[in-house]
C-alpha atoms as a PDB file:
ATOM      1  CA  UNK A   1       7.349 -62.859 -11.684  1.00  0.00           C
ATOM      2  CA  UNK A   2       7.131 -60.595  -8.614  1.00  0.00           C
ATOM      3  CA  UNK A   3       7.220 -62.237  -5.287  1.00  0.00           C
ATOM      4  CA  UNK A   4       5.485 -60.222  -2.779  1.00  0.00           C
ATOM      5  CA  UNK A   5       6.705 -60.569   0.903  1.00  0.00           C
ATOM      6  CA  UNK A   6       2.943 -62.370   2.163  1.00  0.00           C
ATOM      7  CA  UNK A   7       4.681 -64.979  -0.635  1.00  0.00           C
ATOM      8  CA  UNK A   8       8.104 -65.432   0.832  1.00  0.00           C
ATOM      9  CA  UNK A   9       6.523 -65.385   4.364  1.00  0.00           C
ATOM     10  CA  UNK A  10       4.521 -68.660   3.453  1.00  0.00           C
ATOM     11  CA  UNK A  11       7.181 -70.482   2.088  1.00  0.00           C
ATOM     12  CA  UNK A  12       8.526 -73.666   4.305  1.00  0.00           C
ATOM     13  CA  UNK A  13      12.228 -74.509   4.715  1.00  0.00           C
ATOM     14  CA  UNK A  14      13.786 -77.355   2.350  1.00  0.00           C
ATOM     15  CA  UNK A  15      16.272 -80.431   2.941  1.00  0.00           C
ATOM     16  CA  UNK A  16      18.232 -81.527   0.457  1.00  0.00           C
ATOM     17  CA  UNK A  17      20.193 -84.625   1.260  1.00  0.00           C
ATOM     18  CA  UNK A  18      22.807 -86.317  -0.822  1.00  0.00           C
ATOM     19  CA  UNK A  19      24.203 -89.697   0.001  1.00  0.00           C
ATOM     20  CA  UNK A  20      27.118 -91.585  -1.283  1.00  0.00           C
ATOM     21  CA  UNK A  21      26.464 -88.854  -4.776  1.00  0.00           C
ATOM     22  CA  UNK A  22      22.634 -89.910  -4.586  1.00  0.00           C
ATOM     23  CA  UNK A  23      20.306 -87.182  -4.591  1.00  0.00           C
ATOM     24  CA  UNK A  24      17.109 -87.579  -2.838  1.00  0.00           C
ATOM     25  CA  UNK A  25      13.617 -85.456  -4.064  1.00  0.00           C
ATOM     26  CA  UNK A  26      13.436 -82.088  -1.678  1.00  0.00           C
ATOM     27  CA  UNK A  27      11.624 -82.467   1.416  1.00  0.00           C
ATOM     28  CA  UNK A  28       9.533 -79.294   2.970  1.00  0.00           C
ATOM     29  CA  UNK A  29       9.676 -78.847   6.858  1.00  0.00           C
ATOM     30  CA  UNK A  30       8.797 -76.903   9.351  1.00  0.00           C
ATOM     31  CA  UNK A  31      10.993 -74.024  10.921  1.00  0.00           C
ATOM     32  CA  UNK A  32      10.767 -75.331  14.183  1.00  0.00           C
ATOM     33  CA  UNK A  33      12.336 -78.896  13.252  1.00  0.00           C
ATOM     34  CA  UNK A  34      15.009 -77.538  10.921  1.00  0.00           C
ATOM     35  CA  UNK A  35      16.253 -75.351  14.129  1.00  0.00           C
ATOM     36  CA  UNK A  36      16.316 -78.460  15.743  1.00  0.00           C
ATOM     37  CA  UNK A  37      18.296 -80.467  13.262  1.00  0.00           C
ATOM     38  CA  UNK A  38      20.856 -77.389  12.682  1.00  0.00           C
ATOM     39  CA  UNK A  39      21.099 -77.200  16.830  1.00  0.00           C
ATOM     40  CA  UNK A  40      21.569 -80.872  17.339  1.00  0.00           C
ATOM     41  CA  UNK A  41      24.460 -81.018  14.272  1.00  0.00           C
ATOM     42  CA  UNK A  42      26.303 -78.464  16.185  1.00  0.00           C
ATOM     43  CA  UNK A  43      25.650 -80.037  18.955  1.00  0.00           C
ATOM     44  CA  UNK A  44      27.180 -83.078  17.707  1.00  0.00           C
ATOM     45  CA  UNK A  45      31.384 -82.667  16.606  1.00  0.00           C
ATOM     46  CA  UNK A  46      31.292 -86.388  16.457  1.00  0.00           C
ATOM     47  CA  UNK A  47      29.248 -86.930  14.117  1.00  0.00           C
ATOM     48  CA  UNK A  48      29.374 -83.973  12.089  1.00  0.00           C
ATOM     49  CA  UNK A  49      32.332 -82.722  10.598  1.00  0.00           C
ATOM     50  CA  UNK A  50      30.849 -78.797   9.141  1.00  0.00           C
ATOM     51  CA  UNK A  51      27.524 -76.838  10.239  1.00  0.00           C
ATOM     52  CA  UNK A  52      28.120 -73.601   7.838  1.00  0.00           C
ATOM     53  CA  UNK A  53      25.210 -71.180   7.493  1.00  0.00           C
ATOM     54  CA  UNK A  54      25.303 -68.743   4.652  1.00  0.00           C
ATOM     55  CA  UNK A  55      22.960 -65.798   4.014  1.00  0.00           C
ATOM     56  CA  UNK A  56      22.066 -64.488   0.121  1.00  0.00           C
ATOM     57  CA  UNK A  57      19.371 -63.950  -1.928  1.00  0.00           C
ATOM     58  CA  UNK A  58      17.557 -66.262  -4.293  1.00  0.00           C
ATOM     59  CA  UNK A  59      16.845 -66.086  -7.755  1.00  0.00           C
ATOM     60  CA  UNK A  60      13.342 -64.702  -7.444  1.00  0.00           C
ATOM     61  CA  UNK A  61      14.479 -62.623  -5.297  1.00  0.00           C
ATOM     62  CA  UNK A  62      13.977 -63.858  -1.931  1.00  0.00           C
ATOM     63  CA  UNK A  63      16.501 -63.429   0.994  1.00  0.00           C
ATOM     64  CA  UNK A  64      17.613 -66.911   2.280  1.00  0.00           C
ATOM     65  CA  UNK A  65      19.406 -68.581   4.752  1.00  0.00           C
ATOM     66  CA  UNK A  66      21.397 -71.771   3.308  1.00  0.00           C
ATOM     67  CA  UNK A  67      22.937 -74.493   5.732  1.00  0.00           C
ATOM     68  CA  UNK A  68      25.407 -76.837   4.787  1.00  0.00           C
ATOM     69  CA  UNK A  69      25.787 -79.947   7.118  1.00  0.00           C
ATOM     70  CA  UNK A  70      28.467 -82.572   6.493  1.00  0.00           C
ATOM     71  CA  UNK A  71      27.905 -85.916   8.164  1.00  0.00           C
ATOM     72  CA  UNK A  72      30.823 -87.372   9.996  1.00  0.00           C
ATOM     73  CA  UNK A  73      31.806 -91.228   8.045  1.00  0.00           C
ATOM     74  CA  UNK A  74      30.706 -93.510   9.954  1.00  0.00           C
ATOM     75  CA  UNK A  75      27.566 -91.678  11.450  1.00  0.00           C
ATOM     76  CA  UNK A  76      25.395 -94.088   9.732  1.00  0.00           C
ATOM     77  CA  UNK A  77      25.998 -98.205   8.706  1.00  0.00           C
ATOM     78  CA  UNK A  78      27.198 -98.410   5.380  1.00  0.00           C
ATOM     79  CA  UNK A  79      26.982 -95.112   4.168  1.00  0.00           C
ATOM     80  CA  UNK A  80      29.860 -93.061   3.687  1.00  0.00           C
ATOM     81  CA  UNK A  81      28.754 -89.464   3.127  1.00  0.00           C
ATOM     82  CA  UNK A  82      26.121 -87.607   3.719  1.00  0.00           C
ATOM     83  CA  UNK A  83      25.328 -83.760   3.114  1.00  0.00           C
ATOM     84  CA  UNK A  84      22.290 -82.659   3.954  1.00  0.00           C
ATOM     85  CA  UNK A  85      21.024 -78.691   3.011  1.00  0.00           C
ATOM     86  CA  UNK A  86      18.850 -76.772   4.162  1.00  0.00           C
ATOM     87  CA  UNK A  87      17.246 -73.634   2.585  1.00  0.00           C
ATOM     88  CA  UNK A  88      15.410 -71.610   5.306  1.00  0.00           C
ATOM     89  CA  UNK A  89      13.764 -67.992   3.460  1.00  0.00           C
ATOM     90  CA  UNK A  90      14.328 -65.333   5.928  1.00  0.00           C
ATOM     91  CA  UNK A  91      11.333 -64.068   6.546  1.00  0.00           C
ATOM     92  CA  UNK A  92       9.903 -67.930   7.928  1.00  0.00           C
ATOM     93  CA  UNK A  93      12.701 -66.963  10.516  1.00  0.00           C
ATOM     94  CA  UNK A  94      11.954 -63.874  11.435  1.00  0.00           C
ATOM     95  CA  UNK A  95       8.241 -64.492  11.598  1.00  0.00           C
ATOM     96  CA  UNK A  96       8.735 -66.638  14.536  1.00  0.00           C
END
């Protein structure tokens, strides 16, 4: 399967978000609110504990941008960790 770059440029950005080991079903987003999220966790040493971006290509081929954010414990009632990770394709990022 060839991905053509009209095909990478459509695709949306991606949460994943684990909590406690639970894995919760994907979750497409827009650009715009994904910059926000990443901004505010940096933002936010208190309640974070790691914002780390990493750059790579996918498996079909498409150059990503993967964001690892580590919840600070305590950040939410009765949860005790929470990852959430983003997968941004390049090209939604540089189309802005």
């Amino acid at each position: 399967m060839s991905t053509s770059p009209t095909l990478a440029a459509t695709q949306h950005p991606t949460l994943h978000t684990q909590v406690d080991g639970a894995r919760y079903r994907p979750e497409r987003l827009t650009v715009i609110s994904v910059l926000s999220h990443i901004r505010s966790a940096r933002k936010s040493p208190q309640n974070v504990d790691a914002v780390n971006v990493y750059s790579f290509t996918s498996r079909d081929g498409i150059p990503l941008h993967v964001v690892y954010i580590h919840h600070a414990p305590g950040r939410w009632h009765g949860v005790k960790d929470v990852i959430d990770v983003y997968e941004i394709p390049t090209a939604a990022l540089t189309d802005l």
